[in-house]
C-alpha atoms as a PDB file:
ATOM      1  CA  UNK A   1     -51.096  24.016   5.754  1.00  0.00           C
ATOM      2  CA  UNK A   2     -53.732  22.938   3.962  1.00  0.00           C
ATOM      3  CA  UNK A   3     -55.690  19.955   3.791  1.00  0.00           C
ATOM      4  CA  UNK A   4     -54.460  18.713   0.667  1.00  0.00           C
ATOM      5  CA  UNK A   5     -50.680  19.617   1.516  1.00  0.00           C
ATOM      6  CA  UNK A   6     -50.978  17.901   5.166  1.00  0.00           C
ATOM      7  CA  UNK A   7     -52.512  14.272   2.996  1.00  0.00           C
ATOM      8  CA  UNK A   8     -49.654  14.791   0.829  1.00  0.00           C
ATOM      9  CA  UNK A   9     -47.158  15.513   3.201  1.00  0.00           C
ATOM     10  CA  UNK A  10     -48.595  12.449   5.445  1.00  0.00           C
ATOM     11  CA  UNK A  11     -48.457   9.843   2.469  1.00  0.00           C
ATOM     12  CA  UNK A  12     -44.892  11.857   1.465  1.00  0.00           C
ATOM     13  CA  UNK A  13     -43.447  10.572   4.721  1.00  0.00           C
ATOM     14  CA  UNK A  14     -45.128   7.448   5.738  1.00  0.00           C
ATOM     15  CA  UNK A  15     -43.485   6.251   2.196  1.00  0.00           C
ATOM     16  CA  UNK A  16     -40.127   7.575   3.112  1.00  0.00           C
ATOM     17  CA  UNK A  17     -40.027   6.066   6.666  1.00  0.00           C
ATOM     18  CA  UNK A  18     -41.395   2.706   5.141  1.00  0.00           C
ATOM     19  CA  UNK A  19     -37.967   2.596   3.098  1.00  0.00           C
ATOM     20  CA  UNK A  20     -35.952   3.641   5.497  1.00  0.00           C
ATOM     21  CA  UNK A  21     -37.064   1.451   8.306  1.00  0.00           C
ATOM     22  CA  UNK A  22     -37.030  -1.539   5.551  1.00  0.00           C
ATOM     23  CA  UNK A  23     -33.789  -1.237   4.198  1.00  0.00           C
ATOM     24  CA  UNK A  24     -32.068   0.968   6.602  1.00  0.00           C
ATOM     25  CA  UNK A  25     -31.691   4.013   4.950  1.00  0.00           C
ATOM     26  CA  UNK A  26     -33.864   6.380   2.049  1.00  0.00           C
ATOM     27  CA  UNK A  27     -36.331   8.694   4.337  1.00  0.00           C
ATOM     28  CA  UNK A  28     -34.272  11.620   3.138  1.00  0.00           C
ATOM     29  CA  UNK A  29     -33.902  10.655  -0.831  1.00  0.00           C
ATOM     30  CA  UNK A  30     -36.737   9.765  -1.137  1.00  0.00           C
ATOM     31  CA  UNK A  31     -38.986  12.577   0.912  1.00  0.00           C
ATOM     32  CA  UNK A  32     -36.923  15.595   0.476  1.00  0.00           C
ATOM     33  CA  UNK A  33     -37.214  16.196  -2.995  1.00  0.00           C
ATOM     34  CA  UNK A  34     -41.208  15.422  -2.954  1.00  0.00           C
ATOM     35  CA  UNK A  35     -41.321  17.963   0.182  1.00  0.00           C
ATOM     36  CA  UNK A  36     -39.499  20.668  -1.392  1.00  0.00           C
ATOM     37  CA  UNK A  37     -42.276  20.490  -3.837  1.00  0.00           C
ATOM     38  CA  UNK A  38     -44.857  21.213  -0.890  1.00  0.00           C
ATOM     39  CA  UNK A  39     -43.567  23.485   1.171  1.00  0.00           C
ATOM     40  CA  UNK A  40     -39.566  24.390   0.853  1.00  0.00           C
ATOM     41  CA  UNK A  41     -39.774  24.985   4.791  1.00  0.00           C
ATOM     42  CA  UNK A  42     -40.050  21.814   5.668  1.00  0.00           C
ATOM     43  CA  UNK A  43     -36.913  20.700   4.570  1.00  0.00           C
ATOM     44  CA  UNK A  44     -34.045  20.889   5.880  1.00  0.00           C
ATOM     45  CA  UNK A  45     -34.511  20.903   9.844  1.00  0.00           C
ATOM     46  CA  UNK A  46     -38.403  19.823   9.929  1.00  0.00           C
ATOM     47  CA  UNK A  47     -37.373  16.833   7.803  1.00  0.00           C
ATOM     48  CA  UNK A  48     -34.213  16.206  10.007  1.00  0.00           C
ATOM     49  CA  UNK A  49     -36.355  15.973  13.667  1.00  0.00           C
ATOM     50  CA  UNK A  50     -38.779  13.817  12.270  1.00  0.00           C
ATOM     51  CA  UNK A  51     -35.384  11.752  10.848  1.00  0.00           C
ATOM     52  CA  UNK A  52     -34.482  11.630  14.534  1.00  0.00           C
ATOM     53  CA  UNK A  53     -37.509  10.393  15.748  1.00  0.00           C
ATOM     54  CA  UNK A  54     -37.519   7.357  12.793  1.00  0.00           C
ATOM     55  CA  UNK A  55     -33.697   6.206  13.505  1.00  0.00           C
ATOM     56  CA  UNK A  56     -34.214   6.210  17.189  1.00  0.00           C
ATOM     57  CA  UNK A  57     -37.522   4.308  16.552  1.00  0.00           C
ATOM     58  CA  UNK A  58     -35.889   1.436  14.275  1.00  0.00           C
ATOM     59  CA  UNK A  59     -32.089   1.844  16.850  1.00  0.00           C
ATOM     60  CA  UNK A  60     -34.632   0.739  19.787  1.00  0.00           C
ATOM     61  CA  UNK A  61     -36.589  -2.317  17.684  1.00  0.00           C
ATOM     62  CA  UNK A  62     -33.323  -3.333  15.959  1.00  0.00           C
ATOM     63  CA  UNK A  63     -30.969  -2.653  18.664  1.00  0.00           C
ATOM     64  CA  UNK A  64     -29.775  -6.483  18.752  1.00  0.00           C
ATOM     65  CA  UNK A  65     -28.283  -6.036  15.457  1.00  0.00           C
ATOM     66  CA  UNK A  66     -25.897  -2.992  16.177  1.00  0.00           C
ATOM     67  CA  UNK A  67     -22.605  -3.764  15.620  1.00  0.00           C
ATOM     68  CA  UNK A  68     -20.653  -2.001  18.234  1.00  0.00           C
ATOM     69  CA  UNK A  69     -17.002  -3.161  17.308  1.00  0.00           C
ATOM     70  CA  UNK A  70     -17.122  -1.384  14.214  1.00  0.00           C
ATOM     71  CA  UNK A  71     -19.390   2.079  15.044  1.00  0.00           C
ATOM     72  CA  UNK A  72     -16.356   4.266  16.774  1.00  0.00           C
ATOM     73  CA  UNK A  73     -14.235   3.358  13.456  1.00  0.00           C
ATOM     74  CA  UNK A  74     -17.316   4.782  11.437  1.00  0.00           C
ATOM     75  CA  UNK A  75     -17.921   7.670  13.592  1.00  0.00           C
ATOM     76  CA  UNK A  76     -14.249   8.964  13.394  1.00  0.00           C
ATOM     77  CA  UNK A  77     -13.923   7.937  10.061  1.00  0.00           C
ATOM     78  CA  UNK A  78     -17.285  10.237   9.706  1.00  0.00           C
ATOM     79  CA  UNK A  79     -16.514  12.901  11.613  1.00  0.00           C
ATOM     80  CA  UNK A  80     -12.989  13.276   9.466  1.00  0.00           C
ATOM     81  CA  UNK A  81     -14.241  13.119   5.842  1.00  0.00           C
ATOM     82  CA  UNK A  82     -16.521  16.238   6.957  1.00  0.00           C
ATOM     83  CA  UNK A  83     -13.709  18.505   7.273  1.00  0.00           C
ATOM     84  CA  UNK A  84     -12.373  17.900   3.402  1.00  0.00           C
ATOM     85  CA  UNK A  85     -15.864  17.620   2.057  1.00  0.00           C
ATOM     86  CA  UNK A  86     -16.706  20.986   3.614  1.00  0.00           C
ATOM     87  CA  UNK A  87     -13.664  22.264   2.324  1.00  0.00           C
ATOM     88  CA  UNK A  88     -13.941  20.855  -1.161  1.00  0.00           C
ATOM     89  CA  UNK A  89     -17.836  22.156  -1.359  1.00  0.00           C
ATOM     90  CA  UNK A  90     -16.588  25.460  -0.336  1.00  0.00           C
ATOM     91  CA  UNK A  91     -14.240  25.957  -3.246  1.00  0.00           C
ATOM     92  CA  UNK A  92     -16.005  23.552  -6.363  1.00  0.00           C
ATOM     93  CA  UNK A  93     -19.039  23.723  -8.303  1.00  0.00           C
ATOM     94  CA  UNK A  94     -21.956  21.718  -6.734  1.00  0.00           C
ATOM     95  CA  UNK A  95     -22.384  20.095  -9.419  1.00  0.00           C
ATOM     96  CA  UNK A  96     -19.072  18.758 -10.177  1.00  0.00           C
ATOM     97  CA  UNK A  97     -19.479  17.491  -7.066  1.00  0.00           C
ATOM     98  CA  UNK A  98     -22.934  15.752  -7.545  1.00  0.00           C
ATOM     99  CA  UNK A  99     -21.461  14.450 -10.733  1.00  0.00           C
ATOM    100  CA  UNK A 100     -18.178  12.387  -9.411  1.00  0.00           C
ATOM    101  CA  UNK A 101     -19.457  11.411  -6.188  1.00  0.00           C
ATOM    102  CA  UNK A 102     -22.471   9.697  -8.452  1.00  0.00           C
ATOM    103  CA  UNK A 103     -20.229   7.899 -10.547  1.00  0.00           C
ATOM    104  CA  UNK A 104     -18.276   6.946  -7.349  1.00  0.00           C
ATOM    105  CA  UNK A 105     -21.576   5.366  -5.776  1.00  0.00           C
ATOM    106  CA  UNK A 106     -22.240   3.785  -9.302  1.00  0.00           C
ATOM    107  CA  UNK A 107     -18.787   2.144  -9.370  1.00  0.00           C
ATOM    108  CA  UNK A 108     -18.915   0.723  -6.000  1.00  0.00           C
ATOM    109  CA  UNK A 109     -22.335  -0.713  -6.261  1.00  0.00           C
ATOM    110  CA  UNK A 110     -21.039  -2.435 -10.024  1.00  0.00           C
ATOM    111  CA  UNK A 111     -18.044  -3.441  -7.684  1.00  0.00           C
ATOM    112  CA  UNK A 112     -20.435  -4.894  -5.133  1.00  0.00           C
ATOM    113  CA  UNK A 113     -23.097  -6.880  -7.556  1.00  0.00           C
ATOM    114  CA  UNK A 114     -19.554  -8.671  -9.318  1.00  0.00           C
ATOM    115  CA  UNK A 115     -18.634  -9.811  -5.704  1.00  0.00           C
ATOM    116  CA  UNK A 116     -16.544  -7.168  -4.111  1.00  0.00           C
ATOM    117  CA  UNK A 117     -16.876  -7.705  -0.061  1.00  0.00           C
ATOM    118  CA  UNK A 118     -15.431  -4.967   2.179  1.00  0.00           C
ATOM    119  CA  UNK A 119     -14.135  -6.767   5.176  1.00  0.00           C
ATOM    120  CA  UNK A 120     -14.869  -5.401   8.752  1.00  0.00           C
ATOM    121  CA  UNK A 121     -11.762  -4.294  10.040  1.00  0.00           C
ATOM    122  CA  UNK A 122     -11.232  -0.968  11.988  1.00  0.00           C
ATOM    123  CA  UNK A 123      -8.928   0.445   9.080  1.00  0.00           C
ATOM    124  CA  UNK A 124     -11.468  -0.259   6.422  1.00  0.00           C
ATOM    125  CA  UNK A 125     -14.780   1.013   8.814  1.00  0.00           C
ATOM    126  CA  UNK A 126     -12.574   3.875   9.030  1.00  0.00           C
ATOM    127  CA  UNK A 127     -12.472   4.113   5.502  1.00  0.00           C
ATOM    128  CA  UNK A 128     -16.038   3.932   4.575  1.00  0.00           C
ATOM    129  CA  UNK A 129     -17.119   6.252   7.345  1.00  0.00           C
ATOM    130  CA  UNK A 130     -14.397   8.787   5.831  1.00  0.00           C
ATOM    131  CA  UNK A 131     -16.331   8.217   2.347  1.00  0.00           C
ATOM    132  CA  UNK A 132     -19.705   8.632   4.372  1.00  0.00           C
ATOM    133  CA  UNK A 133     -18.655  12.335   6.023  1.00  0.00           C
ATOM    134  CA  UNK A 134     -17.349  13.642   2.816  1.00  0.00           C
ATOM    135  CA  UNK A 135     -20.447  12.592   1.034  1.00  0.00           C
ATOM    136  CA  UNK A 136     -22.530  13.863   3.786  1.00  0.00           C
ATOM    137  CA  UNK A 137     -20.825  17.247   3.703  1.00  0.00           C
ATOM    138  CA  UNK A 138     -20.998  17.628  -0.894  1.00  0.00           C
ATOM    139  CA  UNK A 139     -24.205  16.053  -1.429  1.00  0.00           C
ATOM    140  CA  UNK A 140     -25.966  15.355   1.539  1.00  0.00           C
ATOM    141  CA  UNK A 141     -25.775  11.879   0.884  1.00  0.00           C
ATOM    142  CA  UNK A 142     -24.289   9.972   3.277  1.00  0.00           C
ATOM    143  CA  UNK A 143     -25.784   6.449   3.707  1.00  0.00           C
ATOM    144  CA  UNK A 144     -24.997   4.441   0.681  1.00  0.00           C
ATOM    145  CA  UNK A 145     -21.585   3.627   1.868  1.00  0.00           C
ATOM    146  CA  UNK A 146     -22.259   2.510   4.912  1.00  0.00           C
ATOM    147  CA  UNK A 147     -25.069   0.882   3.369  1.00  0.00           C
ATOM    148  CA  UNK A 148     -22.782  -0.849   1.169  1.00  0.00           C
ATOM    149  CA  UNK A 149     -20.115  -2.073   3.026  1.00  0.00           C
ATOM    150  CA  UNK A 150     -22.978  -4.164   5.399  1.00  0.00           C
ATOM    151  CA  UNK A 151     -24.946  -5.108   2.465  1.00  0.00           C
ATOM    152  CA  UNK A 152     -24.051  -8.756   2.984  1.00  0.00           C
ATOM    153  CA  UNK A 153     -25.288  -8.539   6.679  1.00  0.00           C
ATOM    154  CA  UNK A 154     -28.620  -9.616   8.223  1.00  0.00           C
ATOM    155  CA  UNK A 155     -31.051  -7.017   7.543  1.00  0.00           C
ATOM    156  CA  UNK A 156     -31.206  -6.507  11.624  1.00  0.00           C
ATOM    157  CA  UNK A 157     -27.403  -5.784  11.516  1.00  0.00           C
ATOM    158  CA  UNK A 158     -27.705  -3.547   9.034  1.00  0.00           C
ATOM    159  CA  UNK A 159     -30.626  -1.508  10.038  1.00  0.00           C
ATOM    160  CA  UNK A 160     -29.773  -1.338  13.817  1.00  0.00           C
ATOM    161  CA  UNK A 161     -25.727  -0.330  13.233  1.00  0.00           C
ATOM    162  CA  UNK A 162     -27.143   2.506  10.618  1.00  0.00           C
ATOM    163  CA  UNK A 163     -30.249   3.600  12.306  1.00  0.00           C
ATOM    164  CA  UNK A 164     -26.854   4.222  15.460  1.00  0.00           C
ATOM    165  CA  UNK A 165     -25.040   6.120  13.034  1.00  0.00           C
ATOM    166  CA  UNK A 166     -27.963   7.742  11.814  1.00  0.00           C
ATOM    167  CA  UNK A 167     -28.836   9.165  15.507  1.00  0.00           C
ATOM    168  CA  UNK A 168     -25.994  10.510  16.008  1.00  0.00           C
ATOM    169  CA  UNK A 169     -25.073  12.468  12.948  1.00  0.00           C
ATOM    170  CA  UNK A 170     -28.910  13.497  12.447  1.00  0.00           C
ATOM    171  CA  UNK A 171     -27.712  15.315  15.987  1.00  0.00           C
ATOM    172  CA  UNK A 172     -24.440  16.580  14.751  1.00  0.00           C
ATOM    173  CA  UNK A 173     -26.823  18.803  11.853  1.00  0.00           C
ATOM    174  CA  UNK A 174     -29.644  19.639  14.234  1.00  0.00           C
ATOM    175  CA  UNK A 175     -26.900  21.596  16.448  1.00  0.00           C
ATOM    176  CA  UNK A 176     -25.118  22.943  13.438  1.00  0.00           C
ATOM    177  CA  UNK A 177     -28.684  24.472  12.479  1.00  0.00           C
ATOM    178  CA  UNK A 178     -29.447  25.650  16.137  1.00  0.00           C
ATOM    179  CA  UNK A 179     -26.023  27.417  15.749  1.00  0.00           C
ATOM    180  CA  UNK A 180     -27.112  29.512  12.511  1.00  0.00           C
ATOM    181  CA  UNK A 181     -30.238  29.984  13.379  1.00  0.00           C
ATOM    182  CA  UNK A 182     -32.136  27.486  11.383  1.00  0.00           C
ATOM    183  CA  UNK A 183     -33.979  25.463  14.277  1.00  0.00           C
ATOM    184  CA  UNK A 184     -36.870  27.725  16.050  1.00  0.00           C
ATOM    185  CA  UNK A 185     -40.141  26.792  16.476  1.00  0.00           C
ATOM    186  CA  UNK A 186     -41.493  27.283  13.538  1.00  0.00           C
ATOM    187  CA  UNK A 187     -39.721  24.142  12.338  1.00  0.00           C
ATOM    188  CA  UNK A 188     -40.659  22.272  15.887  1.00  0.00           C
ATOM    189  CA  UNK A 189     -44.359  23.541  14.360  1.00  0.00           C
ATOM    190  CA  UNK A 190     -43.828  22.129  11.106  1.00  0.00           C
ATOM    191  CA  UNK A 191     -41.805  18.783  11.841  1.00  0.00           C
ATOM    192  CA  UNK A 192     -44.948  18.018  13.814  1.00  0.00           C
ATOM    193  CA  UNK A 193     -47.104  17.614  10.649  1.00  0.00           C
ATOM    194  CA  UNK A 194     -44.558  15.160   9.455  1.00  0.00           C
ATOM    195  CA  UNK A 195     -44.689  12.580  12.719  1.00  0.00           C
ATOM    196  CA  UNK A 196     -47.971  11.212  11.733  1.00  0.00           C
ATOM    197  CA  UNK A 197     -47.157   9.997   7.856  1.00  0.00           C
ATOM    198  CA  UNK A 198     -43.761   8.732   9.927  1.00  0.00           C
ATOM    199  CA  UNK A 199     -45.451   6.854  12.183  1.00  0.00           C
ATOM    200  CA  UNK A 200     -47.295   5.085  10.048  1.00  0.00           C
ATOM    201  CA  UNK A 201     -44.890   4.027   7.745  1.00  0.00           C
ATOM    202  CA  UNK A 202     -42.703   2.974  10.914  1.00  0.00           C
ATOM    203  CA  UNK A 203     -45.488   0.655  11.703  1.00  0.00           C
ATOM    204  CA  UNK A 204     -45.864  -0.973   8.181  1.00  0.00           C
ATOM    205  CA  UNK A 205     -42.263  -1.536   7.990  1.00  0.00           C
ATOM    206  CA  UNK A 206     -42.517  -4.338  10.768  1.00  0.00           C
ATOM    207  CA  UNK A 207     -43.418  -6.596   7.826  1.00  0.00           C
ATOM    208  CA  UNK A 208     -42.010  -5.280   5.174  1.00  0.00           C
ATOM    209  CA  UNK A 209     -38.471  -5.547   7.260  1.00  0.00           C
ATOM    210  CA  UNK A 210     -39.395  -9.355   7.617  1.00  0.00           C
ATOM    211  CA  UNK A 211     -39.942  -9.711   3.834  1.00  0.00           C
ATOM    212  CA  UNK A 212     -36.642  -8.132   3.186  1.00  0.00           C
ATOM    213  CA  UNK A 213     -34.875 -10.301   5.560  1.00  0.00           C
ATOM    214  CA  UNK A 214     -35.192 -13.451   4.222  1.00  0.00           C
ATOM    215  CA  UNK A 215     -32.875 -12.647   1.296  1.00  0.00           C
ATOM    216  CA  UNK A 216     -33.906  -9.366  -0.282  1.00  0.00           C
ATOM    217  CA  UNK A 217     -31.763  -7.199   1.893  1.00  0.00           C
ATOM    218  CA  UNK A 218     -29.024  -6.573  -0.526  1.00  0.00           C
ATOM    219  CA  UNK A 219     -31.028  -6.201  -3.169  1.00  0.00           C
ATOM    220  CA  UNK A 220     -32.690  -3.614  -1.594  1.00  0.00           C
ATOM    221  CA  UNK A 221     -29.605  -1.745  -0.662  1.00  0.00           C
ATOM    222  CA  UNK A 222     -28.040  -2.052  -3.945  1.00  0.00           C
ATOM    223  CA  UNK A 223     -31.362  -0.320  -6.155  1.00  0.00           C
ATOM    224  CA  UNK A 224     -31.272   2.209  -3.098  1.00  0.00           C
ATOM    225  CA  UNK A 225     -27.935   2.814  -3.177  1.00  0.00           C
ATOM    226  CA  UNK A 226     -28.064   2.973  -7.357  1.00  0.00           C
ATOM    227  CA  UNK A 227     -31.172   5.577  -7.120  1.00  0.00           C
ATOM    228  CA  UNK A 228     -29.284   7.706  -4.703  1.00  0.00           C
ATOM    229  CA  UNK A 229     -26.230   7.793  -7.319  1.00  0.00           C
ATOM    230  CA  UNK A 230     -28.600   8.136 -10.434  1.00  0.00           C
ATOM    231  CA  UNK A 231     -30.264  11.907  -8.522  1.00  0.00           C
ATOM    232  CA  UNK A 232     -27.174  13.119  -7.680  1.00  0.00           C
ATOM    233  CA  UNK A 233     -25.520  12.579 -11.595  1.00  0.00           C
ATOM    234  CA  UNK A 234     -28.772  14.029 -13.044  1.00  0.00           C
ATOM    235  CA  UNK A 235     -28.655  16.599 -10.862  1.00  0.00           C
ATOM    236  CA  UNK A 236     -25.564  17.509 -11.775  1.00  0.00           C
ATOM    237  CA  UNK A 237     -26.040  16.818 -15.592  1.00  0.00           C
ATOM    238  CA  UNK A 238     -28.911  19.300 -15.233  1.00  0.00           C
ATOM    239  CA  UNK A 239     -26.708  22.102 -13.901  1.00  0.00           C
ATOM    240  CA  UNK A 240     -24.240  22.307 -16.513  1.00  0.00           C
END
């Protein structure tokens, strides 16, 4: 790489992990699209090892704030909307897709800001994390839901319970890579260019995290959340 793509690529990240370690989730909607841009390599398993080293980073400094009764209900509910999303992917347009799972994100943050509250209950964890797989598995987009239904949680809660989720299913694609091939070490090689920018924006969002938690949390989540939808209908719109 050169120098201007590793300054680029370092500023690329540390702005991604910044908003991720904020809010609780954004490294990969906001990063991936400006890395593609760089160097289409280092996206998707560079991007996805430096992920794990971010959520493991913010799981060990927010760890208080995990909330344990409710992650197995999320990780089964995960783990089962994969298998229709997969399925549904395999047979639609990517587009169509793109385009109703938009409007779907859309409609639940308009249901959110008019004072819709999804209580914490195993059945409706299990829910959301079924919403989360089969998001994850048609658009890659997986952390708005969750996102949403703790948006009225301290910004601790929130960040520690989705940087745990986060682990965990960053693992889940890492090993799904390995298995087709897609994680040598070339993209060990390249991931490591993306640690520094990652670090540093881990390190700035120490304050930033304390700015959002007196109050700004669910704002936060809910323009997040909203720009996540907005891509994925434009992206869509642009296909047709």
């Amino acid at each position: 790489m050169t120098g201007v793509e590793i300054a680029t690529v370092t500023l690329i990240m540390a702005f991604g992990a910044l908003v991720q370690a904020s809010v609780g989730f954004g490294l990969s909607l906001t990063a991936a699209p400006l890395l593609l841009l760089v160097d289409p390599l280092l996206v998707p398993t560079p991007l996805l090892i430096a992920a794990l080293c971010l959520t493991i980073l913010v799981w060990i400094r927010d760890h208080e704030g995990i909330q344990a009764s409710g992650v197995g209900s999320l990780m089964l509910g995960r783990v089962v909307g994969t298998v229709p999303g997969a399925l549904l992917i395999a047979v639609l347009p990517l587009d169509r897709t793109q385009l109703v799972l938009g409007l779907l994100i859309l409609a639940a943050v308009g249901m959110s800001i008019v004072g819709l509250r999804i209580r914490h209950t195993r059945p409706a964890l299990f829910g959301v994390g079924v919403v989360a797989g089969f998001m994850s598995a048609t658009a890659a987009v997986g952390g708005p839901p969750i996102a949403l239904a703790y948006q009225h949680e301290s910004g601790q809660r929130l960040r520690g319970t989705m940087a745990f989720m986060l682990t965990f299913g960053t693992m889940i694609s890492l090993a799904g890579l390995w298995m087709v091939g897609r994680f040598r070490l070339v993209e060990l090689e390249l991931a490591a260019w993306l640690i520094p920018g990652l670090l540093a924006g881990f390190a700035a969002s120490g304050r930033t995290a304390k700015l959002l938690d007196r109050g700004h949390t669910r704002t936060a989540v809910l323009v997040l959340a909203s720009g996540a939808a907005i891509v994925s209908v434009l992206s869509a719109l642009s296909g047709e």
